[in-house]
N, C-alpha and C. Protein backbone atom coordinates (compact mmCIF):
# COMPACT_ATOMS: atom_id res chain seq x y z
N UNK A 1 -4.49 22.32 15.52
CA UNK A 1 -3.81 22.57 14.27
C UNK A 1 -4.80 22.46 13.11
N UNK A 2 -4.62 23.14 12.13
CA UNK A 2 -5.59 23.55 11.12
C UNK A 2 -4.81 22.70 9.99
N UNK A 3 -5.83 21.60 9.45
CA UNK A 3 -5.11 20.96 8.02
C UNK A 3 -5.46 21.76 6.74
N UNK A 4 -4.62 21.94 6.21
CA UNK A 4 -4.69 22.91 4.81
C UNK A 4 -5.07 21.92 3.73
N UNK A 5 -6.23 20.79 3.44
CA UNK A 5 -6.73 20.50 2.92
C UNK A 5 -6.38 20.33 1.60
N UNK A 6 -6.69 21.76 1.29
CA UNK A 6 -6.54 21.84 -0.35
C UNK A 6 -4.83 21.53 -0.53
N UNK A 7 -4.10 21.64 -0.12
CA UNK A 7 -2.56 21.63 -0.56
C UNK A 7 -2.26 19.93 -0.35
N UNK A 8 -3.04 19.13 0.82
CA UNK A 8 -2.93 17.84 0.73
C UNK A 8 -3.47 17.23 -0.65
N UNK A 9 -4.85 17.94 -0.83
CA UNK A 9 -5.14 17.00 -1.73
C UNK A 9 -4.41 17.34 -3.23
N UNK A 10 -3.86 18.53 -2.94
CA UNK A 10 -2.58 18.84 -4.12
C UNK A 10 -1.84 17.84 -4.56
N UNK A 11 -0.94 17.39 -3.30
CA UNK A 11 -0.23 16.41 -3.61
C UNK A 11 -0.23 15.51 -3.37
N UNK A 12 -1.94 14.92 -2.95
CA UNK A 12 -2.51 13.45 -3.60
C UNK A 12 -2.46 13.84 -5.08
N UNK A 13 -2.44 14.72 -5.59
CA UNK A 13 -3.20 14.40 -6.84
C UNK A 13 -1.63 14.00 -7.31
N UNK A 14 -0.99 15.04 -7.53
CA UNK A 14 0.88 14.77 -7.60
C UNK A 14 1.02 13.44 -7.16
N UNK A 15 1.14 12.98 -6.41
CA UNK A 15 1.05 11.32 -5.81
C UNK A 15 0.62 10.43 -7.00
N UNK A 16 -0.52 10.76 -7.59
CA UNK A 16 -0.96 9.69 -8.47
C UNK A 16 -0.45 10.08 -9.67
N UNK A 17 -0.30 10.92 -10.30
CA UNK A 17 0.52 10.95 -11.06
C UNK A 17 1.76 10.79 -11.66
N UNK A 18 2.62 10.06 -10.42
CA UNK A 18 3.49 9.71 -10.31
C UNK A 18 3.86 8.30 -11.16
N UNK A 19 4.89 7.97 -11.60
CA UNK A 19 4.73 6.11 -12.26
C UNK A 19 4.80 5.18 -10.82
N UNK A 20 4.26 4.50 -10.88
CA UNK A 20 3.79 3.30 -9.93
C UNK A 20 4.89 2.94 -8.91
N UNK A 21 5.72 2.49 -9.94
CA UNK A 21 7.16 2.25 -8.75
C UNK A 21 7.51 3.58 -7.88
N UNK A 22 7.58 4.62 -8.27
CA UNK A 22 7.83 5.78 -7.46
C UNK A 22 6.42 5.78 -6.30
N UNK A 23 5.33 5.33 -6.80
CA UNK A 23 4.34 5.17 -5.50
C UNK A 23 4.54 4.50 -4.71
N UNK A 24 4.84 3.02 -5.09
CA UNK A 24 5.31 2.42 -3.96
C UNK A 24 6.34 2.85 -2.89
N UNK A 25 7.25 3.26 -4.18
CA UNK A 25 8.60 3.66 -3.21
C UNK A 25 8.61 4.91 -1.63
N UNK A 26 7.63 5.80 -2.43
CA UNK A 26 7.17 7.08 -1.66
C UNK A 26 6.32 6.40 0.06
N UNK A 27 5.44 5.47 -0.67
CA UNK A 27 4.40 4.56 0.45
C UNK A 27 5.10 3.91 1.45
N UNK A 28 6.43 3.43 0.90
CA UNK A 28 7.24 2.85 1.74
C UNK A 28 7.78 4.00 2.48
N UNK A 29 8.72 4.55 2.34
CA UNK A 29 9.15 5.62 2.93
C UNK A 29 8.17 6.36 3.50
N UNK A 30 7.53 6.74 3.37
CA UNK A 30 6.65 7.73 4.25
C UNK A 30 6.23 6.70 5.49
N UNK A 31 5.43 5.16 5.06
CA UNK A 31 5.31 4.21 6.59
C UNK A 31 6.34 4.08 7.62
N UNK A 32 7.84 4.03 6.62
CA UNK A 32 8.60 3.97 7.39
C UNK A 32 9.32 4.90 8.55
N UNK A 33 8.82 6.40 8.02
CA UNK A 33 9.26 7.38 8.82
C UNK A 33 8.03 7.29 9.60
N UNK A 34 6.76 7.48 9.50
CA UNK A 34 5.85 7.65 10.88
C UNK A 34 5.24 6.58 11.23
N UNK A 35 5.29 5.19 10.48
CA UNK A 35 4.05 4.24 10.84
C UNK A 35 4.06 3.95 12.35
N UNK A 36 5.39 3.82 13.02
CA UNK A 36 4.91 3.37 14.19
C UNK A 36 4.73 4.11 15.32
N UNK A 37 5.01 5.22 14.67
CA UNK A 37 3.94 6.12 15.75
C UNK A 37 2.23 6.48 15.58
N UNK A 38 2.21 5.85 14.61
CA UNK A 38 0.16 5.40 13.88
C UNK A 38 0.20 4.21 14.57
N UNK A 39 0.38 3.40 14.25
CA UNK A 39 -0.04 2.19 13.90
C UNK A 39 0.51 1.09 15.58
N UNK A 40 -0.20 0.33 15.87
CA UNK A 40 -0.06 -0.43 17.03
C UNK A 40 -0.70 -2.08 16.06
N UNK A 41 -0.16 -3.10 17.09
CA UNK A 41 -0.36 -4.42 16.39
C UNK A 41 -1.81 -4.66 17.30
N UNK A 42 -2.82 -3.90 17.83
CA UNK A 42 -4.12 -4.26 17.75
C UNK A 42 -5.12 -3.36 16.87
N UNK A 43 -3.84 -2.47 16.03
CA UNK A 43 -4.93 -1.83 14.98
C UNK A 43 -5.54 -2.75 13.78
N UNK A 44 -5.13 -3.92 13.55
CA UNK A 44 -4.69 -4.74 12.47
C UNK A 44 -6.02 -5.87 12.96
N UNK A 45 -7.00 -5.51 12.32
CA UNK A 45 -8.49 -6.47 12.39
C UNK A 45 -8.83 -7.75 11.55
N UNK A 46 -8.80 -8.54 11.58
CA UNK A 46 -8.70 -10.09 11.35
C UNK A 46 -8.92 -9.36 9.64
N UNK A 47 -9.39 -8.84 8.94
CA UNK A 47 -9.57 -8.74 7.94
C UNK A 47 -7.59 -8.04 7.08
N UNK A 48 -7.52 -7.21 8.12
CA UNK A 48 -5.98 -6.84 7.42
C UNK A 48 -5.22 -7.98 7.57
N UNK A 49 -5.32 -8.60 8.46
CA UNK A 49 -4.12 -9.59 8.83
C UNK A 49 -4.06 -10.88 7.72
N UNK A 50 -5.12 -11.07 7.26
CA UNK A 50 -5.79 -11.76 6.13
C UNK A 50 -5.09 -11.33 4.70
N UNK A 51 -5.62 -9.83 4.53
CA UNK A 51 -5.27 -9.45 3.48
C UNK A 51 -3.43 -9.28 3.75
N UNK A 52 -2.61 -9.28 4.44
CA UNK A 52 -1.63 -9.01 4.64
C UNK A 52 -0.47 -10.67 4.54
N UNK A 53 -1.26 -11.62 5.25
CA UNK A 53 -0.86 -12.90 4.97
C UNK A 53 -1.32 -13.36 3.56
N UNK A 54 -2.03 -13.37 2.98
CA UNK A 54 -2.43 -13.26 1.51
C UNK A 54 -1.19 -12.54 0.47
N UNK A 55 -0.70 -11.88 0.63
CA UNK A 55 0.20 -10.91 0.22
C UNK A 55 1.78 -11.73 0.58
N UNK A 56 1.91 -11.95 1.69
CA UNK A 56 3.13 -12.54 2.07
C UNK A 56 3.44 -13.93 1.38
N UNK A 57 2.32 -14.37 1.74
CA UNK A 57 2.16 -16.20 0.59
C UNK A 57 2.61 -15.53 -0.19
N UNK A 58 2.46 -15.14 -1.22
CA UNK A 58 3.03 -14.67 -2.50
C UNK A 58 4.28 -14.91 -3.11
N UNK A 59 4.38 -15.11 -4.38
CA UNK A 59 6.03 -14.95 -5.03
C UNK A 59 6.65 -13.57 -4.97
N UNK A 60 7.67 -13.18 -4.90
CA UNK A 60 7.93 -11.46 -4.92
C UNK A 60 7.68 -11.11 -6.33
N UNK A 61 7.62 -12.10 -7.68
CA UNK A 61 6.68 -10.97 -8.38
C UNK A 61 5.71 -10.49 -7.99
N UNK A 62 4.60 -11.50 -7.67
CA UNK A 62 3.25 -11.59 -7.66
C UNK A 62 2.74 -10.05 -5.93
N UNK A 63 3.89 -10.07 -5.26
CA UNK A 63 3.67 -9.46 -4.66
C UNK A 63 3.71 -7.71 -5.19
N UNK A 64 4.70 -7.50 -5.99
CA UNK A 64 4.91 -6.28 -6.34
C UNK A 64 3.63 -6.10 -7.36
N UNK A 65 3.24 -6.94 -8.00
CA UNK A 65 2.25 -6.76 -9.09
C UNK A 65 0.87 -6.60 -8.05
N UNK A 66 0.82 -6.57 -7.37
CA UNK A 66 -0.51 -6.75 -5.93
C UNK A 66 -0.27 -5.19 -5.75
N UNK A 67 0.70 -4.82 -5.19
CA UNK A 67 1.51 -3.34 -4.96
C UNK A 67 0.97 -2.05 -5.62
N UNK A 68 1.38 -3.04 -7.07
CA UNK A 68 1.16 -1.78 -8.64
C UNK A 68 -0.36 -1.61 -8.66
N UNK A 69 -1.06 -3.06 -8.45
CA UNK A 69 -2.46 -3.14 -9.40
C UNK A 69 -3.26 -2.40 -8.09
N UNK A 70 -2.94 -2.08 -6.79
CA UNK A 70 -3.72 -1.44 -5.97
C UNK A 70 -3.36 -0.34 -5.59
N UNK A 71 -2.22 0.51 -6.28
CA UNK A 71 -2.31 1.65 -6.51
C UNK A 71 -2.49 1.91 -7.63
N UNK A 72 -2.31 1.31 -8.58
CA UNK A 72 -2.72 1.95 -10.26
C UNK A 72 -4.38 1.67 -10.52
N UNK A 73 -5.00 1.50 -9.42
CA UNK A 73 -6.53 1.24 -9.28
C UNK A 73 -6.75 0.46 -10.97
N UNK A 74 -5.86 -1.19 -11.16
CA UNK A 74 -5.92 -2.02 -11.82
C UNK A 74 -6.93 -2.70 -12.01
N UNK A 75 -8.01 -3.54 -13.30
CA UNK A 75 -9.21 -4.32 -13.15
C UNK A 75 -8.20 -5.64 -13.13
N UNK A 76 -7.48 -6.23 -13.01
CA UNK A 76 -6.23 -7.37 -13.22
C UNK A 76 -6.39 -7.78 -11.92
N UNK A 77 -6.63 -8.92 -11.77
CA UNK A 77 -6.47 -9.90 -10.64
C UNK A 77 -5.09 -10.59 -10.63
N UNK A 78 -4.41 -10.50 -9.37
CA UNK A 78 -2.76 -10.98 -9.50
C UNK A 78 -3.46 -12.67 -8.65
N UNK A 79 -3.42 -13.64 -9.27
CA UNK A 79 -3.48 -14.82 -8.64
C UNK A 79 -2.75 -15.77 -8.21
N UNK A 80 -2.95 -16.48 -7.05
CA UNK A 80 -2.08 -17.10 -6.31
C UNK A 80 -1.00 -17.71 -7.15
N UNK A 81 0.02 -18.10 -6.59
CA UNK A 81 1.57 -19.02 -6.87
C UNK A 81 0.74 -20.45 -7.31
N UNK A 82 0.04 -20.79 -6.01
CA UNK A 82 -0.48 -22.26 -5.76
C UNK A 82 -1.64 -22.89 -6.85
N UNK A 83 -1.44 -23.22 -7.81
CA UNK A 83 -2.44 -23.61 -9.32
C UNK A 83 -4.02 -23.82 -8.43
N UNK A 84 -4.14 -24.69 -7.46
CA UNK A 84 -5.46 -24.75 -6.41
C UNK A 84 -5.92 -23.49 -6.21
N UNK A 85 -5.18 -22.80 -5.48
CA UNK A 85 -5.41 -21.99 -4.81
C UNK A 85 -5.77 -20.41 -6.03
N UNK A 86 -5.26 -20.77 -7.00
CA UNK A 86 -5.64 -19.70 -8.17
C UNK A 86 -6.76 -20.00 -8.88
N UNK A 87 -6.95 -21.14 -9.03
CA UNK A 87 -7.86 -21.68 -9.94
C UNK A 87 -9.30 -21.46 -8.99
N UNK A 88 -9.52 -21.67 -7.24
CA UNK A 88 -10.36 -21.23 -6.62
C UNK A 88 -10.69 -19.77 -6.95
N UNK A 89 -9.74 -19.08 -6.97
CA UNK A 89 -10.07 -17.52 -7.07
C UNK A 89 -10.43 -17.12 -8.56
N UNK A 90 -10.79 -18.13 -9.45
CA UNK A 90 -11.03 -17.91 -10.91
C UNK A 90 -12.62 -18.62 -10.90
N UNK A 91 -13.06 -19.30 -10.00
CA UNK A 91 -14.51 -19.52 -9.85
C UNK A 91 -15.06 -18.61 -9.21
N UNK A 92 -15.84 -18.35 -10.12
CA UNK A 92 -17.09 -17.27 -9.18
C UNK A 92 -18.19 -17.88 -8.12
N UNK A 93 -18.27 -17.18 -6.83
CA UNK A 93 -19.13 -17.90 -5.57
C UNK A 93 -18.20 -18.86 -5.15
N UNK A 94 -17.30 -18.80 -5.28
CA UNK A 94 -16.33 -19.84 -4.24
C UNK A 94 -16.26 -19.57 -2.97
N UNK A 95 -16.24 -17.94 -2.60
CA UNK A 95 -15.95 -17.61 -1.08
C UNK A 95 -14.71 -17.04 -1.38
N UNK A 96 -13.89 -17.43 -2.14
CA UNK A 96 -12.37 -16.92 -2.27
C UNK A 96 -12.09 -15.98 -3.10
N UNK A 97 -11.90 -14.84 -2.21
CA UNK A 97 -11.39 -13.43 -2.85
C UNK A 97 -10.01 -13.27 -3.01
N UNK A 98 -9.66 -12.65 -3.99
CA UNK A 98 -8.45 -12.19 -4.29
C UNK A 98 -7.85 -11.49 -3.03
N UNK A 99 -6.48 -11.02 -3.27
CA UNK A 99 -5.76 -10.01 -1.77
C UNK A 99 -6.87 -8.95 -2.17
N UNK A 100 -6.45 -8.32 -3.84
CA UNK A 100 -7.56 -7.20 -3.91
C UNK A 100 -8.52 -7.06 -3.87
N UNK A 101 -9.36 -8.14 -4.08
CA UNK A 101 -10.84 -7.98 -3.77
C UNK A 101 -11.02 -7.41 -2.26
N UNK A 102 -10.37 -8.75 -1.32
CA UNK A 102 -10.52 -8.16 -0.06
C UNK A 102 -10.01 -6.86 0.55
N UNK A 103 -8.61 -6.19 -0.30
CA UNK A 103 -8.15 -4.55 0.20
C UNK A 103 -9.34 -3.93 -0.28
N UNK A 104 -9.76 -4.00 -1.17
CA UNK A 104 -10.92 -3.30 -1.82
C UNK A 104 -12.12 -3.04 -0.73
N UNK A 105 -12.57 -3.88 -0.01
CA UNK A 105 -13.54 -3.96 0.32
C UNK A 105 -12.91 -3.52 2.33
N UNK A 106 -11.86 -3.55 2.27
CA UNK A 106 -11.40 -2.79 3.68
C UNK A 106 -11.99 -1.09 3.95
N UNK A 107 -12.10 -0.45 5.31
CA UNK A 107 -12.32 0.70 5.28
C UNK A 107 -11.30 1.47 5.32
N UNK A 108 -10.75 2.82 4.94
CA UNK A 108 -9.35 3.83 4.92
C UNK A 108 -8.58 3.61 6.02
N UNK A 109 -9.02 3.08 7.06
CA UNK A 109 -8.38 2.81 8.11
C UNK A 109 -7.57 1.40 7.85
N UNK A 110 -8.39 0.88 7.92
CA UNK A 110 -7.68 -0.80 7.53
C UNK A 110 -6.48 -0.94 6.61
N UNK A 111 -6.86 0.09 5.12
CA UNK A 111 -5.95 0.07 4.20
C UNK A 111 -4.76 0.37 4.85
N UNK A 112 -5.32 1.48 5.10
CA UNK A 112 -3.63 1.91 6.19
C UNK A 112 -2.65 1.30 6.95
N UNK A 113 -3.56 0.58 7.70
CA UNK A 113 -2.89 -0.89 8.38
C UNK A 113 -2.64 -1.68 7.73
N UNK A 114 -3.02 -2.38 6.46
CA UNK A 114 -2.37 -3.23 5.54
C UNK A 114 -1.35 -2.60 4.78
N UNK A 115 -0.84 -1.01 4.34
CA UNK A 115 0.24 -0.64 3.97
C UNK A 115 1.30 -0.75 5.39
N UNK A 116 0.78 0.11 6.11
CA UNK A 116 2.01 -0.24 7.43
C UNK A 116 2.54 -1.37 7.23
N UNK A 117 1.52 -2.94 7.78
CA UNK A 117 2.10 -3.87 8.04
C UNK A 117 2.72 -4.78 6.52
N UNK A 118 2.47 -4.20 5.32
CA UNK A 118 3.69 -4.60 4.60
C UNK A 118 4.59 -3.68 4.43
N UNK A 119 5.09 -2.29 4.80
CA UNK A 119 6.33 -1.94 4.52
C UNK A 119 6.56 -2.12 5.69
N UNK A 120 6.65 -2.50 6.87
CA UNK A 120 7.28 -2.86 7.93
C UNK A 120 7.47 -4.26 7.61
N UNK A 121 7.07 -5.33 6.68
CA UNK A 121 7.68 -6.29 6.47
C UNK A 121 8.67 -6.55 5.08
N UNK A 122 9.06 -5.46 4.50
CA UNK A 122 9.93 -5.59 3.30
C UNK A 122 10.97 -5.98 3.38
N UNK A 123 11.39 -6.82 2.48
CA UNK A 123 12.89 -7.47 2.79
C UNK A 123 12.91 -8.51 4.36
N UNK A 124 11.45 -8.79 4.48
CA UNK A 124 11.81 -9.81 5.49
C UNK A 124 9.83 -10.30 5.11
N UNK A 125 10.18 -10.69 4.50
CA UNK A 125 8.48 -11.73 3.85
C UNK A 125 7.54 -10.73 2.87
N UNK A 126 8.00 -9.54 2.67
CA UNK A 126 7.90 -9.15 1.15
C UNK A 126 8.94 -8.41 0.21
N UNK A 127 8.30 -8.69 -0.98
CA UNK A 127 9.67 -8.26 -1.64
C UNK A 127 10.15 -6.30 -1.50
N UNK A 128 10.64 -6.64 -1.83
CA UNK A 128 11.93 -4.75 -1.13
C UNK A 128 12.18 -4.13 -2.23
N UNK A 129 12.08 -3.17 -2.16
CA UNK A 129 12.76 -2.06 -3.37
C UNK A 129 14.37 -2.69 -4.18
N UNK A 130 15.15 -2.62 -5.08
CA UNK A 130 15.79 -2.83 -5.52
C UNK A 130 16.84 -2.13 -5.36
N UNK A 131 18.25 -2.00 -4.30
CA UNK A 131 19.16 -1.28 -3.65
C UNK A 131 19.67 -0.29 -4.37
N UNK A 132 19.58 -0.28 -5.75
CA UNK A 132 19.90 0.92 -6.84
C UNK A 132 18.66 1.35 -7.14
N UNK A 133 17.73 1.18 -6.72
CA UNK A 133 15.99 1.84 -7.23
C UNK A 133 16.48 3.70 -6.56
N UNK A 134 16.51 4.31 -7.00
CA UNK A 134 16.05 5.85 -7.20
C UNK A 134 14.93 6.63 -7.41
N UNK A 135 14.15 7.56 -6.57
CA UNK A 135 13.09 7.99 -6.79
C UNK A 135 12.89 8.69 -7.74
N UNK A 136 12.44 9.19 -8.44
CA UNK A 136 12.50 10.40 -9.57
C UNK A 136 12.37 11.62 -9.00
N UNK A 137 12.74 12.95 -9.28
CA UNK A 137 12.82 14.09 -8.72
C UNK A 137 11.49 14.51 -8.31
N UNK A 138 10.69 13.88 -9.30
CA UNK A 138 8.83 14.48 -8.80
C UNK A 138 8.52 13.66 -7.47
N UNK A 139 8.83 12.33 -7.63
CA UNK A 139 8.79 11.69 -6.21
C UNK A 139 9.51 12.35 -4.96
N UNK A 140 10.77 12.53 -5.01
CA UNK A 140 11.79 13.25 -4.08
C UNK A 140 11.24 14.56 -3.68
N UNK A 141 10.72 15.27 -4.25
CA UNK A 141 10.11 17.00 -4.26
C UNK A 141 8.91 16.45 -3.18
N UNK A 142 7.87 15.54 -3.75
CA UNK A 142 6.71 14.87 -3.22
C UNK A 142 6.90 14.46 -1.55
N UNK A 143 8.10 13.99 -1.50
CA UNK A 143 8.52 13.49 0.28
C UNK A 143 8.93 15.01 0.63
N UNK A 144 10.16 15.93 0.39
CA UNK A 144 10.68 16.67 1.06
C UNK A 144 9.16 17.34 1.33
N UNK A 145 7.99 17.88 0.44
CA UNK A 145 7.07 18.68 0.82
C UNK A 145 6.64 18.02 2.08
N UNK A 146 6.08 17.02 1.96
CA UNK A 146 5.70 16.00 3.00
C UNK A 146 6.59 15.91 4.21
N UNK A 147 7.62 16.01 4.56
CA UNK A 147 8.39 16.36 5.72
C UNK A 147 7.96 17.50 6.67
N UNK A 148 6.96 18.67 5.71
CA UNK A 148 7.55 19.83 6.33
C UNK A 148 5.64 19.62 7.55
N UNK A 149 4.85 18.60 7.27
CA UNK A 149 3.76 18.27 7.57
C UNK A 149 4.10 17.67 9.21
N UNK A 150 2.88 17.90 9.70
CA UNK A 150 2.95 16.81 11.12
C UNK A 150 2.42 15.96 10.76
N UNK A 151 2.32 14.53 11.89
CA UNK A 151 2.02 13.78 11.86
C UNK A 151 0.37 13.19 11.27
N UNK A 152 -0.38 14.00 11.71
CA UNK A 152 -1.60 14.37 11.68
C UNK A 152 -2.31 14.59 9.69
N UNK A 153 -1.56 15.40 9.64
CA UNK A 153 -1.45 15.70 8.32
C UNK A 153 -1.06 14.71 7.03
N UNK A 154 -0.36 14.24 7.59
CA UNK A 154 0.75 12.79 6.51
C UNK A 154 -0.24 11.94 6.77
N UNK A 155 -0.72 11.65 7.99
CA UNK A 155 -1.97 10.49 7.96
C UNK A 155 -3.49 10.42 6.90
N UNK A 156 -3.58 12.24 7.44
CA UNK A 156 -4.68 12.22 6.17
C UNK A 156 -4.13 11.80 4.70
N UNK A 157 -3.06 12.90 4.38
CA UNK A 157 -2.72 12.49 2.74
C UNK A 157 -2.44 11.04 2.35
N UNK A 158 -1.90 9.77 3.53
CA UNK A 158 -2.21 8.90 3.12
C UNK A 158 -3.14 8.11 2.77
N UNK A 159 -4.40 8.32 3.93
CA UNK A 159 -6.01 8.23 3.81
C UNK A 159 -6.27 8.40 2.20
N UNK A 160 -6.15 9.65 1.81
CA UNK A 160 -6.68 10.14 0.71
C UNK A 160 -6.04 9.16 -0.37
N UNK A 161 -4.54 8.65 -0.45
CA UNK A 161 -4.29 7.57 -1.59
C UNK A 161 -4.13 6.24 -1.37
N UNK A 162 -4.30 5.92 -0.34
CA UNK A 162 -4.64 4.42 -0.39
C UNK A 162 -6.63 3.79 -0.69
């Protein structure tokens, strides 16, 4: 099968242009329709599982603000709940990276596995969309195109925005 490239990276670009909550929302939904036919629990390398338990500690603000600031490619560090545990990540040379420092420094693959394995944990150790949350029509247009893709295809365009 031949990937049509240019039309993915179309609607990466559409993707980011989107407002933030509609990214998430889209990220979720899209893991949720194919992740587990990607994704297996030995894809997940001591470094996602890290960045993924990092994320779960979290308050459900602090988690959604983790969400926003690593798709809105944010300079904002979201820091721990735990005053210790924040105040480490506010010294420089401590060893202790932020969640984002460390997603940051994951390879496209990994990212991937750290989106899987938090929308496969929403509403059960991270926080969940809001049961009246609605996508916006540019988001909604954004999935139905994305339906009409194989598997293969949806993997790259996620590659390309995480």
């Amino acid at each position: 099968m031949t990937i049509d490239t240019k039309e993915l990276n179309s609607l990466a670009i559409s993707f980011k242009q989107l407002p933030v909550d509609d990214q998430i929302a889209a990220m979720v939904y899209l893991y949720q329709e194919i992740g587990g036919s990607l994704f297996s629990s030995d894809m997940a390398s001591k470094k996602v599982e890290e960045v993924v338990k990092q994320v779960t500690e979290m308050r459900e603000g602090s988690q959604i603000e983790f969400l926003q600031d690593v798709l809105s490619d944010s300079d904002e560090v979201v820091l721990d709940i735990n005053p210790s545990k924040a105040m480490a990540q506010l010294i420089p040379g401590d060893g202790v990276e932020s969640p984002i420092a460390e997603y940051e420094n994951l390879n496209p693959n990994e990212r991937l596995a750290v989106w899987y394995n938090l929308a496969s944990k929403m509403g059960d150790g991270v926080a969940t969309l809001p049961n009246d949350y609605s996508l916006s029509s540019e988001a909604q247009e954004l999935l139905t195109s994305l339906k009409s893709y194989e598997t293969e295809e949806k993997l790259q365009f996620l590659s390309q925005i995480v």
